[in-house]
PDB file of N, CA and C in Angstrom:
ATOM      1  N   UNK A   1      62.598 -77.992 -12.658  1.00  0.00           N
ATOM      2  CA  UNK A   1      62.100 -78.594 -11.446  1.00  0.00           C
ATOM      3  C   UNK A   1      60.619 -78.276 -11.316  1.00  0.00           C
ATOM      4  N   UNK A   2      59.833 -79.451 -10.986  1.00  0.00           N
ATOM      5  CA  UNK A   2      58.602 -79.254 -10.584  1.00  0.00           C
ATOM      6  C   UNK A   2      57.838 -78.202  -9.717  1.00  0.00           C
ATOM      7  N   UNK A   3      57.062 -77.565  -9.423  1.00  0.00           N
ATOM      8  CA  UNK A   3      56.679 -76.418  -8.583  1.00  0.00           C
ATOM      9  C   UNK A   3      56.348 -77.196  -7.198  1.00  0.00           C
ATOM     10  N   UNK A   4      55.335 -78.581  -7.099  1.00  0.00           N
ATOM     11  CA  UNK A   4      55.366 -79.085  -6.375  1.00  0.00           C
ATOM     12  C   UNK A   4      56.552 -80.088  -5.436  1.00  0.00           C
ATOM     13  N   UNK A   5      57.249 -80.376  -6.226  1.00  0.00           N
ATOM     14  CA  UNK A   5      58.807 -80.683  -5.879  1.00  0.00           C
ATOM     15  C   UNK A   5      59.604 -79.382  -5.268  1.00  0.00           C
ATOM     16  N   UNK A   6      59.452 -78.269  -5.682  1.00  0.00           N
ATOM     17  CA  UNK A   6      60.183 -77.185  -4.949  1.00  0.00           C
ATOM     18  C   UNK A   6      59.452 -77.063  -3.506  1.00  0.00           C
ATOM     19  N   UNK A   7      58.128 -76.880  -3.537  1.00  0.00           N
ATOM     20  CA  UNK A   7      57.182 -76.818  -2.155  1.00  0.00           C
ATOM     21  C   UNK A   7      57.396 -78.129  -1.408  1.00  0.00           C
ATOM     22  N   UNK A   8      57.568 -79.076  -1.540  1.00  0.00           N
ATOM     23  CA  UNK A   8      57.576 -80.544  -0.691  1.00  0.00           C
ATOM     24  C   UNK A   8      59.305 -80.092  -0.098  1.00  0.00           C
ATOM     25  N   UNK A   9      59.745 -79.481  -0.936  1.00  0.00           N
ATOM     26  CA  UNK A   9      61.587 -79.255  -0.014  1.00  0.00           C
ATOM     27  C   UNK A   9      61.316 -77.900   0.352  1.00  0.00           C
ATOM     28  N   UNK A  10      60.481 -77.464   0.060  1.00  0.00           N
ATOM     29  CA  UNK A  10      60.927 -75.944   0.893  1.00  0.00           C
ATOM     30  C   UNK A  10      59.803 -76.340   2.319  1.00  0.00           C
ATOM     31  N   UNK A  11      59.151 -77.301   2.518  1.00  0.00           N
ATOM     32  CA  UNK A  11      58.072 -77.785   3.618  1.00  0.00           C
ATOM     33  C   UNK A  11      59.019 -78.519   5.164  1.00  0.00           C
ATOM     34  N   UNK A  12      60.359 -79.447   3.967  1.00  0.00           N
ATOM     35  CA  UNK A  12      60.835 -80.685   4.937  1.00  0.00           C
ATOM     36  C   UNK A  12      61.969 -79.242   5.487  1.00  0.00           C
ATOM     37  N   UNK A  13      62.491 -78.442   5.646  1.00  0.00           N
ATOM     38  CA  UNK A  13      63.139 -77.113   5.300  1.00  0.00           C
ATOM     39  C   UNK A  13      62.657 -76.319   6.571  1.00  0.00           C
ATOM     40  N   UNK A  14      62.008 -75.911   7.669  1.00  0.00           N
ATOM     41  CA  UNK A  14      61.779 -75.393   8.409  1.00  0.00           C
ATOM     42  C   UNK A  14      62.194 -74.038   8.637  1.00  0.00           C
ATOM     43  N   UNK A  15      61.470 -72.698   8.602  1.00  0.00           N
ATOM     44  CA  UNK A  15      61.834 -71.582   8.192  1.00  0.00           C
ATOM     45  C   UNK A  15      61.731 -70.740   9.658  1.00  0.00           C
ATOM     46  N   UNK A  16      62.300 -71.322  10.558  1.00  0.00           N
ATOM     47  CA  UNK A  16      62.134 -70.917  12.092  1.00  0.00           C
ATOM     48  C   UNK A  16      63.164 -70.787  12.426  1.00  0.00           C
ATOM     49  N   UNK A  17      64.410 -70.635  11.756  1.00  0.00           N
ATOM     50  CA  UNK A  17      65.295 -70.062  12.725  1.00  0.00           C
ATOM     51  C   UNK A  17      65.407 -68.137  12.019  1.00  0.00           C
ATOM     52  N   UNK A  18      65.509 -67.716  12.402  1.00  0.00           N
ATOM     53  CA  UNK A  18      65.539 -66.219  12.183  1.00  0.00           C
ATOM     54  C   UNK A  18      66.745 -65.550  12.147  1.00  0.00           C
ATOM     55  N   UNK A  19      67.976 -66.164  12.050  1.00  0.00           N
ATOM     56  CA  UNK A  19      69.336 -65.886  11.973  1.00  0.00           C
ATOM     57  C   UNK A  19      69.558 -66.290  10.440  1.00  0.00           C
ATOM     58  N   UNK A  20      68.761 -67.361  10.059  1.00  0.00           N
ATOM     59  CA  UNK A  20      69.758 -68.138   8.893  1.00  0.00           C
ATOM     60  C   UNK A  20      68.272 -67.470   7.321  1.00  0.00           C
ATOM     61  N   UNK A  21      69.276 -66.990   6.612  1.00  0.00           N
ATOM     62  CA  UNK A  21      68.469 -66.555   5.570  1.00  0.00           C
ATOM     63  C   UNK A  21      68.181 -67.322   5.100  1.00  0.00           C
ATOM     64  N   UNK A  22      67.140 -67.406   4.229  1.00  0.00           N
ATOM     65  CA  UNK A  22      66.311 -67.941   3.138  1.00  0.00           C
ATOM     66  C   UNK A  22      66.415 -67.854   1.662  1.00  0.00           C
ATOM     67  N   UNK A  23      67.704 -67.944   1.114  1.00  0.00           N
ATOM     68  CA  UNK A  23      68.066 -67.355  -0.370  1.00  0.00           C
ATOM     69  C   UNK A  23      67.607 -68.134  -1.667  1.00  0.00           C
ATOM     70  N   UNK A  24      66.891 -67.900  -2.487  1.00  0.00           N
ATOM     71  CA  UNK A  24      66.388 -68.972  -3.965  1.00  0.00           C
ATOM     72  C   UNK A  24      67.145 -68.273  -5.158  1.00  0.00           C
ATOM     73  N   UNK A  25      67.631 -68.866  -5.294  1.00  0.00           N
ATOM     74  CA  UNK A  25      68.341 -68.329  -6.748  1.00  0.00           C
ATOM     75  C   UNK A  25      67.707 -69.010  -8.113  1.00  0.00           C
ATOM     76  N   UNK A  26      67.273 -67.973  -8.399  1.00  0.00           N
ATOM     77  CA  UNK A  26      66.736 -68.543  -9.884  1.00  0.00           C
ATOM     78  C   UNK A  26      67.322 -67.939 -10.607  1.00  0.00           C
ATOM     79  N   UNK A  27      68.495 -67.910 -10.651  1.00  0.00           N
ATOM     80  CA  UNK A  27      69.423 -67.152 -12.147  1.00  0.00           C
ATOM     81  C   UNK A  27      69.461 -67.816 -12.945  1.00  0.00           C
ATOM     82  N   UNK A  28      69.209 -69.316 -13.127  1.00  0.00           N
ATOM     83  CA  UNK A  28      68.861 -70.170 -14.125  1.00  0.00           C
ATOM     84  C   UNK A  28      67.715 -70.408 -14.964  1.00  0.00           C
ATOM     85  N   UNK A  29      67.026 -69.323 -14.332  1.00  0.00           N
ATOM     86  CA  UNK A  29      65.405 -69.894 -14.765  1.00  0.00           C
ATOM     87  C   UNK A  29      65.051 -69.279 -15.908  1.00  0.00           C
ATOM     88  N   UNK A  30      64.388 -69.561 -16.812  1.00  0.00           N
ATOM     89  CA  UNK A  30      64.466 -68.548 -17.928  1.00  0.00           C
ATOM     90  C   UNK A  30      62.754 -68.313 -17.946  1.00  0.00           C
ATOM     91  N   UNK A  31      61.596 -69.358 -17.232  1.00  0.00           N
ATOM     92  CA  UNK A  31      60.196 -69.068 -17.620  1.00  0.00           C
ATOM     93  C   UNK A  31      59.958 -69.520 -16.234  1.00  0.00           C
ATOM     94  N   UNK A  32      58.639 -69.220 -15.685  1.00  0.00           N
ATOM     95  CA  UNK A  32      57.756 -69.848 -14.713  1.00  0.00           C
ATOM     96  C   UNK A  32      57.165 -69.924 -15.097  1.00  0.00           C
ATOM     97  N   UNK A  33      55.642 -70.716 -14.547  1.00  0.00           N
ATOM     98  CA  UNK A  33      54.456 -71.045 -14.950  1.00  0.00           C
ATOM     99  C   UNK A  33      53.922 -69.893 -13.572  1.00  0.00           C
ATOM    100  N   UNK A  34      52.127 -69.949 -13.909  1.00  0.00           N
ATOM    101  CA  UNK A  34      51.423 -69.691 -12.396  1.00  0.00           C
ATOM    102  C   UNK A  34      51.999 -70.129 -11.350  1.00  0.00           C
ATOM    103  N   UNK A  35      51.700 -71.392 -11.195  1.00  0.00           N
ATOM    104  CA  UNK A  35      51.952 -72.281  -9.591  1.00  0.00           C
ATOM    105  C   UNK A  35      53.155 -71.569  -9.410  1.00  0.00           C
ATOM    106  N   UNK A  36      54.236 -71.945 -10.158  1.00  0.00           N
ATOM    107  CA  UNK A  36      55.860 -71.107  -9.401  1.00  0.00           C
ATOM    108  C   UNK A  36      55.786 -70.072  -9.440  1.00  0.00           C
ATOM    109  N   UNK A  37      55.356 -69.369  -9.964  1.00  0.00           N
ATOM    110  CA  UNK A  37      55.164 -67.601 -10.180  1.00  0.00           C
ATOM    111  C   UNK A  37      54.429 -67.695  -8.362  1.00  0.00           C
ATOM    112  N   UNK A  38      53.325 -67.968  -8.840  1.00  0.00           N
ATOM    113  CA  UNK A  38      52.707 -67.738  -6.823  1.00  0.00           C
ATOM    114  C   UNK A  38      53.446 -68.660  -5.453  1.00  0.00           C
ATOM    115  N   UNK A  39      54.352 -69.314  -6.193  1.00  0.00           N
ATOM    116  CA  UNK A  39      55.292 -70.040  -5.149  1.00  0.00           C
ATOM    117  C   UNK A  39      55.996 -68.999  -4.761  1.00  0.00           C
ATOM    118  N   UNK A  40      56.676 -68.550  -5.845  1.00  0.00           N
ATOM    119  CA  UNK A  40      57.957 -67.441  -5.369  1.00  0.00           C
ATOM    120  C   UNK A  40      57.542 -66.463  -4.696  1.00  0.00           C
ATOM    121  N   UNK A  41      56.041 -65.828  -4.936  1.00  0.00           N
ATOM    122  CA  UNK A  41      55.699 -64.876  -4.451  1.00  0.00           C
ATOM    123  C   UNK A  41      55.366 -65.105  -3.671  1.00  0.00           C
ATOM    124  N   UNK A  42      54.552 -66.037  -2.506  1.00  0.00           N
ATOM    125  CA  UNK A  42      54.311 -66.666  -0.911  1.00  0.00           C
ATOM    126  C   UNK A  42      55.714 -66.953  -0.544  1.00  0.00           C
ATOM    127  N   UNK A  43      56.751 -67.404  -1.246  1.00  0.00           N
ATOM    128  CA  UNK A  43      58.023 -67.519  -0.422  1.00  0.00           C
ATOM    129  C   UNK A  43      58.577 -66.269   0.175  1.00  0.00           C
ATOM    130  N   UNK A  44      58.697 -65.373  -1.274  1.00  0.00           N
ATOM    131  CA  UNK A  44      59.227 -63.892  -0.478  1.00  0.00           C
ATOM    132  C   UNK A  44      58.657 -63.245   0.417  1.00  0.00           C
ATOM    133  N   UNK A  45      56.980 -63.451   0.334  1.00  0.00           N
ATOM    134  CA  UNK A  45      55.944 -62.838   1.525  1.00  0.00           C
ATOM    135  C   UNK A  45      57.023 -62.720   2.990  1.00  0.00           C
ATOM    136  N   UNK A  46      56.993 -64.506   2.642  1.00  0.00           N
ATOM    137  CA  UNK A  46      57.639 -64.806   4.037  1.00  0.00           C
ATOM    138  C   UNK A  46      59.144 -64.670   4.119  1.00  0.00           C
ATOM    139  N   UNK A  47      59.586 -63.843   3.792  1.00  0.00           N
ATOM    140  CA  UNK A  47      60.994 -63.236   3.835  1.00  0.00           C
ATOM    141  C   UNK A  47      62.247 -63.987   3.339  1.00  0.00           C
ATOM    142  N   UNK A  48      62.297 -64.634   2.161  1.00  0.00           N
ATOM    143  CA  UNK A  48      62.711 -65.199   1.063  1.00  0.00           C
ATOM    144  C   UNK A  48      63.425 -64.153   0.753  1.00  0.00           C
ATOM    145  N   UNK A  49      64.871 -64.252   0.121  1.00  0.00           N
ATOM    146  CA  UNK A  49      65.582 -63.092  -0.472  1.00  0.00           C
ATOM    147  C   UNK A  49      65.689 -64.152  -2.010  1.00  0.00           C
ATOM    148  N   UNK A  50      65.398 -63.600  -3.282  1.00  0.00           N
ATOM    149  CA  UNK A  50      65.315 -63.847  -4.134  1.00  0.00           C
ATOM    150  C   UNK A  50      66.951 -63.486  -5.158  1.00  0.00           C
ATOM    151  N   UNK A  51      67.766 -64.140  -5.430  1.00  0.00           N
ATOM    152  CA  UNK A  51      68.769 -63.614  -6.181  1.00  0.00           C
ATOM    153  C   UNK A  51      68.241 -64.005  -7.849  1.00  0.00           C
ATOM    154  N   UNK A  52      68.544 -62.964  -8.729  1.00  0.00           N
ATOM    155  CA  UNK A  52      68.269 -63.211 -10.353  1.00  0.00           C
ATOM    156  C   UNK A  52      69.629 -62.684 -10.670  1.00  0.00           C
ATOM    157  N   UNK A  53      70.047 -63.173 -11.568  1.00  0.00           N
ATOM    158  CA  UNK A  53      71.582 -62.608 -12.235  1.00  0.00           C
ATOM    159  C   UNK A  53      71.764 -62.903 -13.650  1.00  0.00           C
ATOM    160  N   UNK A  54      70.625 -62.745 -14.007  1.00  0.00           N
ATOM    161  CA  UNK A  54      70.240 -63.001 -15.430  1.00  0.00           C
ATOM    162  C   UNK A  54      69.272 -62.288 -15.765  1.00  0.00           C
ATOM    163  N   UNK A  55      69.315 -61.675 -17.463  1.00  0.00           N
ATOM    164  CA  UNK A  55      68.035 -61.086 -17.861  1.00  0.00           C
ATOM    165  C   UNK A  55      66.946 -61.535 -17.516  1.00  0.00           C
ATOM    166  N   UNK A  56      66.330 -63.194 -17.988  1.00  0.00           N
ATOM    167  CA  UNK A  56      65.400 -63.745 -17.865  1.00  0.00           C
ATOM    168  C   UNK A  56      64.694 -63.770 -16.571  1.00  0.00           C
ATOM    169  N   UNK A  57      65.925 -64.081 -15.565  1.00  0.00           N
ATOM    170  CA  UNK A  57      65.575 -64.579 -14.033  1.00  0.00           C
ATOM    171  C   UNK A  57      65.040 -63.436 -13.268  1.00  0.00           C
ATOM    172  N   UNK A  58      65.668 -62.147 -13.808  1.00  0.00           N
ATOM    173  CA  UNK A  58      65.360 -60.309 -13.799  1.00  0.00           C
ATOM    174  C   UNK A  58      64.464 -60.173 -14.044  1.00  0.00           C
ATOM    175  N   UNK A  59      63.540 -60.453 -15.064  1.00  0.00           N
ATOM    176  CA  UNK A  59      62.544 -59.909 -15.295  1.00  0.00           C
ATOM    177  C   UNK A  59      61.210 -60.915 -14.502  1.00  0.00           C
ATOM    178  N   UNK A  60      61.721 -62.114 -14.488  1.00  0.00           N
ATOM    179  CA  UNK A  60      61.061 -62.830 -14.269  1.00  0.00           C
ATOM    180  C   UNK A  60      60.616 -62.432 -12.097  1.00  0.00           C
ATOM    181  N   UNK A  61      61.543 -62.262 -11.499  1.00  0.00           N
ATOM    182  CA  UNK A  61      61.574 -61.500 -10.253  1.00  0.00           C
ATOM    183  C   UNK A  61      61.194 -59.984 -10.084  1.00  0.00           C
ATOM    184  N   UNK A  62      61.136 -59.507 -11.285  1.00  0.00           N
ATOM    185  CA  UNK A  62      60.570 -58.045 -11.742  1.00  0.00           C
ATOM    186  C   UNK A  62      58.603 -58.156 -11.445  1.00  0.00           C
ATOM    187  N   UNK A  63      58.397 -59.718 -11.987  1.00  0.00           N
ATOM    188  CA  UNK A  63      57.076 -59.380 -12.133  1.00  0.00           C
ATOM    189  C   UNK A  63      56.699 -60.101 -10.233  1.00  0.00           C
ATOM    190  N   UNK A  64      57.400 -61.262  -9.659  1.00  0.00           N
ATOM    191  CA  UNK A  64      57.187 -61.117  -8.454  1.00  0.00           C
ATOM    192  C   UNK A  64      56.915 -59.933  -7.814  1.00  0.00           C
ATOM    193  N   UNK A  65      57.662 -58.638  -8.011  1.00  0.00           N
ATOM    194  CA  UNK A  65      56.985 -57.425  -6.710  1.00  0.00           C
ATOM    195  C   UNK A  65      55.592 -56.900  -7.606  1.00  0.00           C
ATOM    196  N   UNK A  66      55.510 -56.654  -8.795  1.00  0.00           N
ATOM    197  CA  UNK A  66      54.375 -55.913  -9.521  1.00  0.00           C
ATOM    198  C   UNK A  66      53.025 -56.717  -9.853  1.00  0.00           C
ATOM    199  N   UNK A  67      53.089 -57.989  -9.852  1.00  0.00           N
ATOM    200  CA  UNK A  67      52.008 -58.859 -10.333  1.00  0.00           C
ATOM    201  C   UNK A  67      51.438 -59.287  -9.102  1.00  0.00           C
ATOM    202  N   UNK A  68      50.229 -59.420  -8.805  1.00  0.00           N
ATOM    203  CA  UNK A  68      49.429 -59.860  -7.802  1.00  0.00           C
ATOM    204  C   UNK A  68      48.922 -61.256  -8.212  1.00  0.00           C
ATOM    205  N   UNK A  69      49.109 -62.881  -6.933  1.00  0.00           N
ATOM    206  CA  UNK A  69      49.250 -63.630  -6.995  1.00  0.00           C
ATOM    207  C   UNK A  69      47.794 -64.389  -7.204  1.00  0.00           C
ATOM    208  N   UNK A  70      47.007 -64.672  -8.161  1.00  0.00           N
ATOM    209  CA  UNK A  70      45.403 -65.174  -8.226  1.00  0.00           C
ATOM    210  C   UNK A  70      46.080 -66.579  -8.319  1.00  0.00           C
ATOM    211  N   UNK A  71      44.680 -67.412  -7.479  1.00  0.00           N
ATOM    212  CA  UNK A  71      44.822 -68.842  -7.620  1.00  0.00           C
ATOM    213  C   UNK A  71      44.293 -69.500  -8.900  1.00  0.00           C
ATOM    214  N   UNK A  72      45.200 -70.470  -9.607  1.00  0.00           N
ATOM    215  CA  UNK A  72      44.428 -70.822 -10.736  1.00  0.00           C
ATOM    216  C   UNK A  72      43.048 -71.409 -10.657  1.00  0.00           C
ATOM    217  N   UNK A  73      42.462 -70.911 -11.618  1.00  0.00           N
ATOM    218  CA  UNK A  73      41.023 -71.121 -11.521  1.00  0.00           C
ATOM    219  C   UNK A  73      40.626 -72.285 -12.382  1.00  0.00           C
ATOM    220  N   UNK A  74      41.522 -72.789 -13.117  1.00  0.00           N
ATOM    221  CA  UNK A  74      41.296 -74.099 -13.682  1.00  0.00           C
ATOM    222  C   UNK A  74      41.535 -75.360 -13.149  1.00  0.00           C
ATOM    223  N   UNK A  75      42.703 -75.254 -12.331  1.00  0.00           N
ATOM    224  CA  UNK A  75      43.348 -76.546 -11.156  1.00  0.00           C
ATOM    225  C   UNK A  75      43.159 -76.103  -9.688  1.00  0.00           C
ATOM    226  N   UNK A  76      41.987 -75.840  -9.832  1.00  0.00           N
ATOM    227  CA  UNK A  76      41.825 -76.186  -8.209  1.00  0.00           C
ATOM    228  C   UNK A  76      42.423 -77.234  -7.386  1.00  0.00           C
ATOM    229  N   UNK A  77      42.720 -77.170  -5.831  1.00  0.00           N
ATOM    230  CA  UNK A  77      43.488 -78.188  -5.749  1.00  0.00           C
ATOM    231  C   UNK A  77      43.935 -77.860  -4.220  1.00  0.00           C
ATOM    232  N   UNK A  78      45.120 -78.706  -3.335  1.00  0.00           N
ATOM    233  CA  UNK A  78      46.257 -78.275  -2.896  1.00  0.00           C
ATOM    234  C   UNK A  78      46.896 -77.061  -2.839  1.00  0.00           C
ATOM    235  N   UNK A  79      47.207 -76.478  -3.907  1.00  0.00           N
ATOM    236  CA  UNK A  79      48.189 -75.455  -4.262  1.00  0.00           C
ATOM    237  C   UNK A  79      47.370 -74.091  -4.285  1.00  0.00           C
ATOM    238  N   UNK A  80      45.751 -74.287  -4.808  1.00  0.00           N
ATOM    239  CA  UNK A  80      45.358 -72.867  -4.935  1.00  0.00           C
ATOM    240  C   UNK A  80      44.534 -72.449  -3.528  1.00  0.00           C
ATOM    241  N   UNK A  81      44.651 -73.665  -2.810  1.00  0.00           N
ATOM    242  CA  UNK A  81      44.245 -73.450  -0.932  1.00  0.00           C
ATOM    243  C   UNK A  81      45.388 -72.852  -0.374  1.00  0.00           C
ATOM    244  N   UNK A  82      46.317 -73.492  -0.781  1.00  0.00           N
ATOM    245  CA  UNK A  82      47.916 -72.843  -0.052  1.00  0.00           C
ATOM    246  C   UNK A  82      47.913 -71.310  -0.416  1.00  0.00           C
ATOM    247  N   UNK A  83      47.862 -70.780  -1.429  1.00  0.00           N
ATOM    248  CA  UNK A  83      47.554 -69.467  -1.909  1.00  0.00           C
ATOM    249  C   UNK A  83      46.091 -68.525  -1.444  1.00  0.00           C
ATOM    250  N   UNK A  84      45.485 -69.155  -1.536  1.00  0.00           N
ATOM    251  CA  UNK A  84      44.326 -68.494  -0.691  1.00  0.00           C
ATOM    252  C   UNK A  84      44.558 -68.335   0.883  1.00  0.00           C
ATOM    253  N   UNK A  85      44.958 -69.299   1.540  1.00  0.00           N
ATOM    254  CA  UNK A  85      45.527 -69.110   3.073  1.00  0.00           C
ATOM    255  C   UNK A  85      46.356 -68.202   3.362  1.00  0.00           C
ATOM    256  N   UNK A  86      47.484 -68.187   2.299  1.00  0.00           N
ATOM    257  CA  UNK A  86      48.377 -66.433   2.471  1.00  0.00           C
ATOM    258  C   UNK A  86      47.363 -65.411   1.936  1.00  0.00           C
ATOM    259  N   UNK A  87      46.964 -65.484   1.275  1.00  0.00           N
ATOM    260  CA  UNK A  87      46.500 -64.054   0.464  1.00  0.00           C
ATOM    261  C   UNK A  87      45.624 -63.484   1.570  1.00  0.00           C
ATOM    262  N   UNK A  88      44.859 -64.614   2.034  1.00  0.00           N
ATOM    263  CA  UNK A  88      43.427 -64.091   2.940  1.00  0.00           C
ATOM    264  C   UNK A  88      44.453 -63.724   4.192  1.00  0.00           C
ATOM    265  N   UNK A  89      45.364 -64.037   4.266  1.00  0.00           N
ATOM    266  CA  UNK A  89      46.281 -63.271   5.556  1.00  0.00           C
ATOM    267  C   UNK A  89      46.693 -62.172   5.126  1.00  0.00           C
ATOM    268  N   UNK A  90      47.248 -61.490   4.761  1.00  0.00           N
ATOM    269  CA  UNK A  90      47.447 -60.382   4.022  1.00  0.00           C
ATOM    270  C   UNK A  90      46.756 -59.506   4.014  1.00  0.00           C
TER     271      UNK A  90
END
């Protein structure tokens, strides 16, 4: 799935009720790129519970808490404003 296709449904998705969790399961995932790598990591900011149940999806959620999220510096854009707007909150 596209990174921008995941953000356009996690947008129509409204993250305002505070009872109902927020769960992404990527136990399927075996790679991310940047963009989803800093997707996942602005999702969990905002209190995203992340399930992995797989080596790949494990390690791959391993580097979400340890890796710090830089905007790509080659595709400026949409996506690396969305990332700069959290980070500079933070």
């Amino acid at each position: 799935m596209e990174v921008e296709t995941v953000y356009q449904a996690w947008q129509r998705d409204p993250w305002d009720d505070p009872l109902k969790p927020v769960i992404i399961d990527i136990t399927l995932i075996t790679e991310v790129e940047e963009h989803g790598r800093a997707l996942l990591v602005i999702m969990r900011r905002l209190g995203a519970q992340i399930i992995a149940n797989s080596h790949e999806s494990s390690a791959i959620a391993q580097t979400l808490i340890t890796e710090p999220v830089e905007p790509a510096a080659s595709k400026p854009g949409w996506f690396a404003r969305l990332i700069k707007i959290f980070l500079d909150d933070q």
